[in-house]
N, C-alpha and C. Protein backbone atom coordinates (compact mmCIF):
# COMPACT_ATOMS: atom_id res chain seq x y z
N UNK A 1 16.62 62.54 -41.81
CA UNK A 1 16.48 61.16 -41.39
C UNK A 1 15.32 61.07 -40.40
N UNK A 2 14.65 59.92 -40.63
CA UNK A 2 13.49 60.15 -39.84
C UNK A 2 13.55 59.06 -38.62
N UNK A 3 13.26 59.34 -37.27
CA UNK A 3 13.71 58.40 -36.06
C UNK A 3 12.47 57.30 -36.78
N UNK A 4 12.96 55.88 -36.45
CA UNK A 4 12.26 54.69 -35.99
C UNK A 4 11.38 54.45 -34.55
N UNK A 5 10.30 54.13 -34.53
CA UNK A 5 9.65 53.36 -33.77
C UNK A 5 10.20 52.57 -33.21
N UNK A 6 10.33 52.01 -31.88
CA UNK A 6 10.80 51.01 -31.40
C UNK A 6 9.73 49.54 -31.83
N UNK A 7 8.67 49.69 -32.39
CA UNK A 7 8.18 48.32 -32.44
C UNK A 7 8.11 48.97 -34.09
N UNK A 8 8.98 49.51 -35.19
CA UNK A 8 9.39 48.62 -36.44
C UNK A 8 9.77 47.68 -37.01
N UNK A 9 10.64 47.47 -35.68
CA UNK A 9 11.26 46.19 -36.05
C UNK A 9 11.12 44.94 -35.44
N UNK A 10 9.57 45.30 -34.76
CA UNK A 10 8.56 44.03 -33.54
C UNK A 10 8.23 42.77 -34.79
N UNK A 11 8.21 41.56 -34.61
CA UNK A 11 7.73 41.23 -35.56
C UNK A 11 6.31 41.05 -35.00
N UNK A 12 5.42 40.56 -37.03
CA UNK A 12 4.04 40.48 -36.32
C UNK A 12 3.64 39.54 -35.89
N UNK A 13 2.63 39.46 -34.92
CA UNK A 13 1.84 38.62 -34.27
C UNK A 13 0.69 38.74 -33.84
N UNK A 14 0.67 37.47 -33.60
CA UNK A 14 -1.64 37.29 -33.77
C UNK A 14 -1.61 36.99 -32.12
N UNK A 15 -2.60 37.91 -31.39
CA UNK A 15 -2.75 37.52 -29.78
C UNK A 15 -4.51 36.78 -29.93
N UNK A 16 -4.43 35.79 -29.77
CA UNK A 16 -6.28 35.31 -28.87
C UNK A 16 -6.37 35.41 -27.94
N UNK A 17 -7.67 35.18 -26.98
CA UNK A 17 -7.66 35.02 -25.61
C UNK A 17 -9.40 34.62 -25.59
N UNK A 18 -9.47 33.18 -25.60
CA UNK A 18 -10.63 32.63 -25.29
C UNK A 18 -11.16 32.08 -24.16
N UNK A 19 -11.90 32.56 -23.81
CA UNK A 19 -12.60 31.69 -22.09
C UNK A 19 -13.82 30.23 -23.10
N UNK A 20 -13.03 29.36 -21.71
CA UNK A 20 -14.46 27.89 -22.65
C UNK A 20 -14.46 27.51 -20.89
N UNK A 21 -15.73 26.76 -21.19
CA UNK A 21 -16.30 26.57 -20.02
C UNK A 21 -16.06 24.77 -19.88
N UNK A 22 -14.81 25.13 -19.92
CA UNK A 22 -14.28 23.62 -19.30
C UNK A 22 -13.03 23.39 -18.60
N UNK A 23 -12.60 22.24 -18.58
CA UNK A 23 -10.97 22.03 -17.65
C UNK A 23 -10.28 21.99 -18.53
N UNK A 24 -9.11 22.43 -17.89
CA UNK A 24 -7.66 22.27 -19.02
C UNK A 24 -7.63 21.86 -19.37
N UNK A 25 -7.94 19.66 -19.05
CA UNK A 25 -7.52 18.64 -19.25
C UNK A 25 -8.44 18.25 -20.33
N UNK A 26 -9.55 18.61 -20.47
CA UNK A 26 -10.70 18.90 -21.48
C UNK A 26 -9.95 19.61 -22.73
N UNK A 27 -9.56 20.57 -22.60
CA UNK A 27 -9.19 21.55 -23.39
C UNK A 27 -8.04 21.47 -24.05
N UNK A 28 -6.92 21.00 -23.59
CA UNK A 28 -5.74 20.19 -23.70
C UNK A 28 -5.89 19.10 -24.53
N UNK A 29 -7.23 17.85 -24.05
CA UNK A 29 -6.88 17.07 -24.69
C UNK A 29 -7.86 16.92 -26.33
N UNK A 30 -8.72 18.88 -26.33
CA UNK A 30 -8.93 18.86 -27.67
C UNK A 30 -8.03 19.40 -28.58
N UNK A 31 -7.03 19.83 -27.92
CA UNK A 31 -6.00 20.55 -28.88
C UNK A 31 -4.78 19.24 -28.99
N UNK A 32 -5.23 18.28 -28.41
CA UNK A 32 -3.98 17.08 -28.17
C UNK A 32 -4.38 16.09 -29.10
N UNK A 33 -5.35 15.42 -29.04
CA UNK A 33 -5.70 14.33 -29.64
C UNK A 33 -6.27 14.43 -30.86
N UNK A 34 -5.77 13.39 -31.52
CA UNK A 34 -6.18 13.31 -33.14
C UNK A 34 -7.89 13.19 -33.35
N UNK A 35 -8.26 12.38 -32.31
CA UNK A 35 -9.90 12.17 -32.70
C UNK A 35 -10.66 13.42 -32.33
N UNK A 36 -10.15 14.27 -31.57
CA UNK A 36 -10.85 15.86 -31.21
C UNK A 36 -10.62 16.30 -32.11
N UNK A 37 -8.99 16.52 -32.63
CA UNK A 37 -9.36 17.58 -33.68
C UNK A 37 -9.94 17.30 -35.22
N UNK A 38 -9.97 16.02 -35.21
CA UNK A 38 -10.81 15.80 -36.30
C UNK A 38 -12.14 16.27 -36.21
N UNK A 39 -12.53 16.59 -34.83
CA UNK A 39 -14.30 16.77 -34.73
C UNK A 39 -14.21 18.31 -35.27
N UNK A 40 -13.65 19.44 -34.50
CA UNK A 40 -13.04 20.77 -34.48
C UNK A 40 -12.22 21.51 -35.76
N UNK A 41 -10.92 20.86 -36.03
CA UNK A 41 -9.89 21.94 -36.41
C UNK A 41 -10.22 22.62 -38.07
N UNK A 42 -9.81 23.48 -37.97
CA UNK A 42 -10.25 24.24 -39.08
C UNK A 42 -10.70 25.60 -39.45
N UNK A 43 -10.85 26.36 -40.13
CA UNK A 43 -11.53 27.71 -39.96
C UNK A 43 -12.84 27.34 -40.06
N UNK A 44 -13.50 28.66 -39.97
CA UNK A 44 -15.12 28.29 -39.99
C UNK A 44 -15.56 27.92 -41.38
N UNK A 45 -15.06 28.22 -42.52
CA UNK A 45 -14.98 27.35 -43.81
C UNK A 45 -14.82 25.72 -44.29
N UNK A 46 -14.65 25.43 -42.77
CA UNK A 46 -13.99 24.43 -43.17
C UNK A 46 -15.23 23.43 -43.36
N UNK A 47 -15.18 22.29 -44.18
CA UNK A 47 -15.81 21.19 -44.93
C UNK A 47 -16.08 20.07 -44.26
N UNK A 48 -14.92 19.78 -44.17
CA UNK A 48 -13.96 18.53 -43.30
C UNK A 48 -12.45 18.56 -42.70
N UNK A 49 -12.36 17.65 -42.08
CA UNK A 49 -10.95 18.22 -41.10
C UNK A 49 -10.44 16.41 -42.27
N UNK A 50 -9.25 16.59 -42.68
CA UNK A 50 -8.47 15.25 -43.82
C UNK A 50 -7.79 14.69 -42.88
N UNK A 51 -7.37 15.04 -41.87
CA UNK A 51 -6.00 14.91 -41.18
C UNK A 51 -5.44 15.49 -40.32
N UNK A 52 -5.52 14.50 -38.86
CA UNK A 52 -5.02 14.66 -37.96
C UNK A 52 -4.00 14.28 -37.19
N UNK A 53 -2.98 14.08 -36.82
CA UNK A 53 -1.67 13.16 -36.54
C UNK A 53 -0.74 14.16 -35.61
N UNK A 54 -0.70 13.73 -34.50
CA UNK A 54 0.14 14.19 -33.38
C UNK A 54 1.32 13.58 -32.42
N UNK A 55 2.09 13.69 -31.77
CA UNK A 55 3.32 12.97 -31.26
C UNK A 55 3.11 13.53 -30.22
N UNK A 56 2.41 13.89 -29.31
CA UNK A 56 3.01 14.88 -28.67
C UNK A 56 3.82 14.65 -27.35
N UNK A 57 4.98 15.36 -27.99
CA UNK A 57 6.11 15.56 -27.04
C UNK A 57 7.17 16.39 -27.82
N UNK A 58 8.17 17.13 -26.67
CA UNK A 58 9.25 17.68 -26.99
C UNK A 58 9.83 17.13 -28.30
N UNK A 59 9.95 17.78 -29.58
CA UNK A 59 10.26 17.00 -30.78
C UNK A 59 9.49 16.35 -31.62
N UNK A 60 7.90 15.86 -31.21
CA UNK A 60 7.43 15.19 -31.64
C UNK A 60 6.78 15.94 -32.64
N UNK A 61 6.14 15.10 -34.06
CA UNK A 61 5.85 16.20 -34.99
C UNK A 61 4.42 16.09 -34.57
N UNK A 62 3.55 16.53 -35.51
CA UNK A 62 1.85 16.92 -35.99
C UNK A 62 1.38 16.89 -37.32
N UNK A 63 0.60 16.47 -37.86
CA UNK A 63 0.29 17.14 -39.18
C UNK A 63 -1.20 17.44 -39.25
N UNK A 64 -2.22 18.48 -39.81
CA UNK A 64 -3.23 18.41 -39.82
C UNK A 64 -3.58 18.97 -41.49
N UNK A 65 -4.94 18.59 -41.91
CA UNK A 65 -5.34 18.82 -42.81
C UNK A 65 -6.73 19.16 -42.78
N UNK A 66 -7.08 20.02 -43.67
CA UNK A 66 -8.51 20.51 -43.85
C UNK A 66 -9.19 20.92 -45.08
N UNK A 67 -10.45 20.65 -45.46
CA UNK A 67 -10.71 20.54 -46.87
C UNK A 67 -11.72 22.23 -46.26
N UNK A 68 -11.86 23.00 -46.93
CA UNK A 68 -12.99 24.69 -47.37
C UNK A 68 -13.68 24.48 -48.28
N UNK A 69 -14.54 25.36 -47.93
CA UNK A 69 -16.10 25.38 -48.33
C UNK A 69 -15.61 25.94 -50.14
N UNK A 70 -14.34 26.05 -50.55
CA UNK A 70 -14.26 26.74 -51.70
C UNK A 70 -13.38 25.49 -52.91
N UNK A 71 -13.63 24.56 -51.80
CA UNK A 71 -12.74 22.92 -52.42
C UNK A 71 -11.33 23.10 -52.56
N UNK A 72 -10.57 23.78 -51.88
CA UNK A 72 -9.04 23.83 -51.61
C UNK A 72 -9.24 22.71 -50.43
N UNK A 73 -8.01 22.09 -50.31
CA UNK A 73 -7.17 20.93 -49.49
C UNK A 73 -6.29 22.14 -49.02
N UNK A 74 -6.14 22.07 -47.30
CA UNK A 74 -5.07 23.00 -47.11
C UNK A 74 -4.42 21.95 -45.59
N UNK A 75 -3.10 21.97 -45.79
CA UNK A 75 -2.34 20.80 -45.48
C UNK A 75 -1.11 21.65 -44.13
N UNK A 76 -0.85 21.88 -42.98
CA UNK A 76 0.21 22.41 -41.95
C UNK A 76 0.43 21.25 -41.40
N UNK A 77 1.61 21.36 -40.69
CA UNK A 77 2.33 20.51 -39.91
C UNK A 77 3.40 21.75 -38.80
N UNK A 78 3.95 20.76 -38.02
CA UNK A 78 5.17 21.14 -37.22
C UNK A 78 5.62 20.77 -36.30
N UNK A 79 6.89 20.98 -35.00
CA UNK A 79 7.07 19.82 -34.26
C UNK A 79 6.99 20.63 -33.08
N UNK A 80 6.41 20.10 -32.00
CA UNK A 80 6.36 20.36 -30.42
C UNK A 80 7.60 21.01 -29.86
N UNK A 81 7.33 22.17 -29.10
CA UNK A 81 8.59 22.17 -29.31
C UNK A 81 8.83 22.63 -27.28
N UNK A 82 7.58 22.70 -26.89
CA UNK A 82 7.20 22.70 -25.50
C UNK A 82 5.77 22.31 -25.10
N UNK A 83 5.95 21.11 -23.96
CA UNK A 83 4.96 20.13 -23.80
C UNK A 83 4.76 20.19 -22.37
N UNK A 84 4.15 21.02 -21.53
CA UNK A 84 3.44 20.89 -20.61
C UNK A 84 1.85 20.73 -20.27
N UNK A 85 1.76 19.53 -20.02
CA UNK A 85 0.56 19.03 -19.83
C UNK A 85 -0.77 20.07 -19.39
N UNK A 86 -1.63 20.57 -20.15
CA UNK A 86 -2.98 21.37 -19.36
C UNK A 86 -2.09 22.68 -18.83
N UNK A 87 -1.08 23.32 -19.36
CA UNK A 87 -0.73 24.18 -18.93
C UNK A 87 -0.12 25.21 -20.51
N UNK A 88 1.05 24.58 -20.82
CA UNK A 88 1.41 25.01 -21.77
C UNK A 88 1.51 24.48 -23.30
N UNK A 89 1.40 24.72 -24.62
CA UNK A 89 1.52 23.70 -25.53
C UNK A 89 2.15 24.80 -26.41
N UNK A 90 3.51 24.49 -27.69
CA UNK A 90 4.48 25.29 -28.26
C UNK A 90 5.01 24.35 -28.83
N UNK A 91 3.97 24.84 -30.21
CA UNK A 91 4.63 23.99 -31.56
C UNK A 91 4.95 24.97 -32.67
N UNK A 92 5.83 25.14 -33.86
CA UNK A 92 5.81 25.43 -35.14
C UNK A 92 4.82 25.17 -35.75
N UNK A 93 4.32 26.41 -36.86
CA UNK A 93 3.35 25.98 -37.91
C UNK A 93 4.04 26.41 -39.41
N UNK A 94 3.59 25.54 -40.40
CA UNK A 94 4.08 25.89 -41.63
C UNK A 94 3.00 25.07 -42.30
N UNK A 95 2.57 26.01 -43.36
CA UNK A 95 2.00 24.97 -44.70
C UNK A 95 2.47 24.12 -45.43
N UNK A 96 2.10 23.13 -46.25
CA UNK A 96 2.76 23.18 -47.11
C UNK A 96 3.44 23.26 -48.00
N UNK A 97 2.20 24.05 -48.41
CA UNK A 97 3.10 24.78 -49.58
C UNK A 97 3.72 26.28 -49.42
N UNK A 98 3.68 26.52 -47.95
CA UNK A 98 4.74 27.39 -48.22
C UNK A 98 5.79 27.18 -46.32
N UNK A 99 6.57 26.23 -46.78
CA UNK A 99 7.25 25.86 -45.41
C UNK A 99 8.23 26.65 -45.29
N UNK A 100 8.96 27.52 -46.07
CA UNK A 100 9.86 28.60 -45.28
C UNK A 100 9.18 30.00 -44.43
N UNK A 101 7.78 29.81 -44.71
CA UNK A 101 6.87 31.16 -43.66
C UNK A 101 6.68 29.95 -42.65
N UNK A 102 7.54 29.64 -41.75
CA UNK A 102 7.63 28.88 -40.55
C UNK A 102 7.20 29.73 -39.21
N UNK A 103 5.96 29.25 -38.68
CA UNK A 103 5.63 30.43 -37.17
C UNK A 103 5.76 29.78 -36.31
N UNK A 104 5.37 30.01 -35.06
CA UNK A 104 5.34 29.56 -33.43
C UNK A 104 3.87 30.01 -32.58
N UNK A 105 3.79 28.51 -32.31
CA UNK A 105 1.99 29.09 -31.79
C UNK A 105 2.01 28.57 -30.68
N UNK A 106 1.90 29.29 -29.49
CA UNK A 106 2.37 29.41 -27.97
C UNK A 106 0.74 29.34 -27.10
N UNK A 107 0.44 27.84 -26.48
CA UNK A 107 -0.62 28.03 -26.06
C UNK A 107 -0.65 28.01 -24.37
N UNK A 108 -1.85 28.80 -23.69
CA UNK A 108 -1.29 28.82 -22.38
C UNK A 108 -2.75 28.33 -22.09
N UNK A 109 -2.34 27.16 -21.27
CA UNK A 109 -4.24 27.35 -20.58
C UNK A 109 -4.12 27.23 -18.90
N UNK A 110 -4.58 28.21 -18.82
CA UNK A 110 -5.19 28.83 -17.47
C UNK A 110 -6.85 28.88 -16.73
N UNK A 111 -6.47 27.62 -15.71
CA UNK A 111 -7.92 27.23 -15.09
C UNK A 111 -8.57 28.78 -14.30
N UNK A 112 -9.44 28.88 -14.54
CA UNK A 112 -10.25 29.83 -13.71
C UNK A 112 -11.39 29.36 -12.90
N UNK A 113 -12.25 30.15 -12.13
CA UNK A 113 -13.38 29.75 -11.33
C UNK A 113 -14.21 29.17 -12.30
N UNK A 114 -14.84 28.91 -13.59
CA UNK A 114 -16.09 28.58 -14.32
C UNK A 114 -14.72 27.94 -15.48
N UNK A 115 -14.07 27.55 -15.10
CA UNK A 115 -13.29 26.85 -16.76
C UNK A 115 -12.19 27.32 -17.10
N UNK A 116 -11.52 27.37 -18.09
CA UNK A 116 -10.42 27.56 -18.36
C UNK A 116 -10.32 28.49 -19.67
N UNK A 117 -9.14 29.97 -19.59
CA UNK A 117 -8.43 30.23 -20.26
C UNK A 117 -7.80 30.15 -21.51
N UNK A 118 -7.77 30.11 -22.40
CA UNK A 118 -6.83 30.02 -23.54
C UNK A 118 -6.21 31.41 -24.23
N UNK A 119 -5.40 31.50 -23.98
CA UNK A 119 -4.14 32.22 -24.61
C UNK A 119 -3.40 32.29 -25.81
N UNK A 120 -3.27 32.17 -26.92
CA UNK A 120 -2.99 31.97 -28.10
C UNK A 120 -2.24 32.92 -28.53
N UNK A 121 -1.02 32.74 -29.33
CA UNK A 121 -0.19 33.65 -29.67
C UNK A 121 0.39 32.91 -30.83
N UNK A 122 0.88 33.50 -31.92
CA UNK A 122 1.49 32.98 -33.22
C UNK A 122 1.95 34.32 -33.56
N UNK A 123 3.83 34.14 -33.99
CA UNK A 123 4.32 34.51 -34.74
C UNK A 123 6.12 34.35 -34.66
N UNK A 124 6.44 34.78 -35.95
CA UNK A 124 6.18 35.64 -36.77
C UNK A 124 5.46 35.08 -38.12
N UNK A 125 4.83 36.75 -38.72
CA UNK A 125 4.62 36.77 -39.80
C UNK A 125 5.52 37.32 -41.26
N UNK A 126 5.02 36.94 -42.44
CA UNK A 126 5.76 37.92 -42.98
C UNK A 126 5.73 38.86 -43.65
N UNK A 127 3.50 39.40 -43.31
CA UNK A 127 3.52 40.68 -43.50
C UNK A 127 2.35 40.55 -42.80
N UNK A 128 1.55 41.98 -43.14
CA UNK A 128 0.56 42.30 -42.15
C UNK A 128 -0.88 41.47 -42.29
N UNK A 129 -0.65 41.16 -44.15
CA UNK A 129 -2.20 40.17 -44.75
C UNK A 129 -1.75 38.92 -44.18
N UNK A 130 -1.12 38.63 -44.38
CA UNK A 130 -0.95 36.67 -43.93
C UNK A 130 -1.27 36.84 -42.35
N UNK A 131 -0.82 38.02 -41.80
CA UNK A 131 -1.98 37.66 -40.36
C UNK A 131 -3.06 37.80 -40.08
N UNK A 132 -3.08 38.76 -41.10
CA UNK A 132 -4.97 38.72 -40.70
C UNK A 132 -5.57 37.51 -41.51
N UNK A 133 -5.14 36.74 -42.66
CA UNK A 133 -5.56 35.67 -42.91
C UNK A 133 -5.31 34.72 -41.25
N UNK A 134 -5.02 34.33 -41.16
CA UNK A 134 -4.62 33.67 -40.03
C UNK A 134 -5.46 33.90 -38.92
N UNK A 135 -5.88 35.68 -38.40
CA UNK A 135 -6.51 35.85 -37.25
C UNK A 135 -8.35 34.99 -37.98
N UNK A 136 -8.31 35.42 -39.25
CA UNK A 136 -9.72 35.10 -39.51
C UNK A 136 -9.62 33.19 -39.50
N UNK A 137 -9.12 32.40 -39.70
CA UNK A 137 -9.00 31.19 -39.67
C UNK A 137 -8.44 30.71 -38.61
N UNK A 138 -8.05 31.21 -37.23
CA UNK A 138 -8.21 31.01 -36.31
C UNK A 138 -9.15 31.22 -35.34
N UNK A 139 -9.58 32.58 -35.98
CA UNK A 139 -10.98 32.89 -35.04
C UNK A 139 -11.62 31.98 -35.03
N UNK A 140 -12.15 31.36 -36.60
CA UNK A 140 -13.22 30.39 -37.00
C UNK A 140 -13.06 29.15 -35.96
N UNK A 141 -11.72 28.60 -36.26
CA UNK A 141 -11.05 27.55 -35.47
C UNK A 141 -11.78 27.17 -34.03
N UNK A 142 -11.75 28.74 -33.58
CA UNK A 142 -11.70 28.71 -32.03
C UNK A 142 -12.97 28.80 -32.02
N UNK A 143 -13.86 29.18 -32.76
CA UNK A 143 -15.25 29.19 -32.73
C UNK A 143 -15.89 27.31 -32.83
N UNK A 144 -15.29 27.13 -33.49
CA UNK A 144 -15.36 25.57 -33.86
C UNK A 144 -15.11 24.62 -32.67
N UNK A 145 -14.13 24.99 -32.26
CA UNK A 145 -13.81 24.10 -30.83
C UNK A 145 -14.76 25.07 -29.97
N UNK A 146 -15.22 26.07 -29.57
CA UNK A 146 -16.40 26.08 -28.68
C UNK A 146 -17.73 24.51 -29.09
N UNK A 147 -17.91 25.05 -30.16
CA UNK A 147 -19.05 24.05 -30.64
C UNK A 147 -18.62 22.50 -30.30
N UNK A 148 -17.42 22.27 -30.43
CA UNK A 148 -16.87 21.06 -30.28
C UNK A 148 -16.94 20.38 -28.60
N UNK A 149 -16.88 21.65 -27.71
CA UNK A 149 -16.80 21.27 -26.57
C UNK A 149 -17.78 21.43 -25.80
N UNK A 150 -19.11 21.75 -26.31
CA UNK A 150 -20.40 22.08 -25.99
C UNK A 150 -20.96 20.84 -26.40
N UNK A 151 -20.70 20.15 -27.39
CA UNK A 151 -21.22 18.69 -28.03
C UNK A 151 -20.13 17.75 -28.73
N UNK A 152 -19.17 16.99 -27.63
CA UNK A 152 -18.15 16.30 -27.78
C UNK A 152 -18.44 14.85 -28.22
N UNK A 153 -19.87 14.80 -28.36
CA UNK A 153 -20.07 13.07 -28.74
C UNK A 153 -20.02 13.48 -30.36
């Protein structure tokens, strides 16, 4: 019998950690508001952002949509599920078309001397490819909202 690892049975997860050279409240309210992330959300594939729609509050849902450079429509949603203003943000993500791979994407933003922090965490997964799909379409994402917050008009 062969001993287990104590993190076999870790589930997986995607860690970010982006520095942007702005305020929380900046930063917050591009991950908050529907008209930001229409400018932003998406991987770096992305075309156009279809759809943006947010509640935000404890319970409140989201839905976003995004058209790729390969002409797929790709459609997530989920509901808030912790709402602290410029500090913390913790919603569910699921596709559509596949809503029982249901995750948790835990955002922390932390002001520093030149701007603010971002922290990013999502999971679980339900194997090791669907996260690295994910790390690569979030990377893009987060690359996107740099650009977004460097030229917000």
């Amino acid at each position: 019998m062969q001993d287990r690892s104590l993190h076999d049975d870790a589930p997986i997860e995607l860690r970010l950690t982006r520095h942007y050279s702005t305020s929380a409240e900046r930063l917050w309210q591009a991950w908050t508001d529907p008209q930001a992330l229409m400018r932003w959300f998406g991987p770096a594939e992305t075309r156009r952002v279809l759809l943006a729609q947010t509640d935000v509050r404890t319970g409140g849902q989201y839905h976003v949509a995004f058209s790729t450079e390969d002409g797929l429509d790709h459609y997530a949603s989920g509901e808030y599920r912790e709402v602290h203003p410029h500090r913390r943000l913790v919603f569910t993500w699921a596709w559509r078309d596949a809503p029982e791979e249901t995750s948790l994407i835990t955002l922390e933003f932390t002001p520093t001397q030149d701007g603010t922090q971002l922290a990013f965490l999502q999971t679980p997964f339900v194997d090791q490819a669907t996260r690295d799909g994910h790390e690569h379409g979030w990377s893009g994402a987060l690359d996107r909202l740099t650009e977004y917050l460097a030229n917000p008009v």
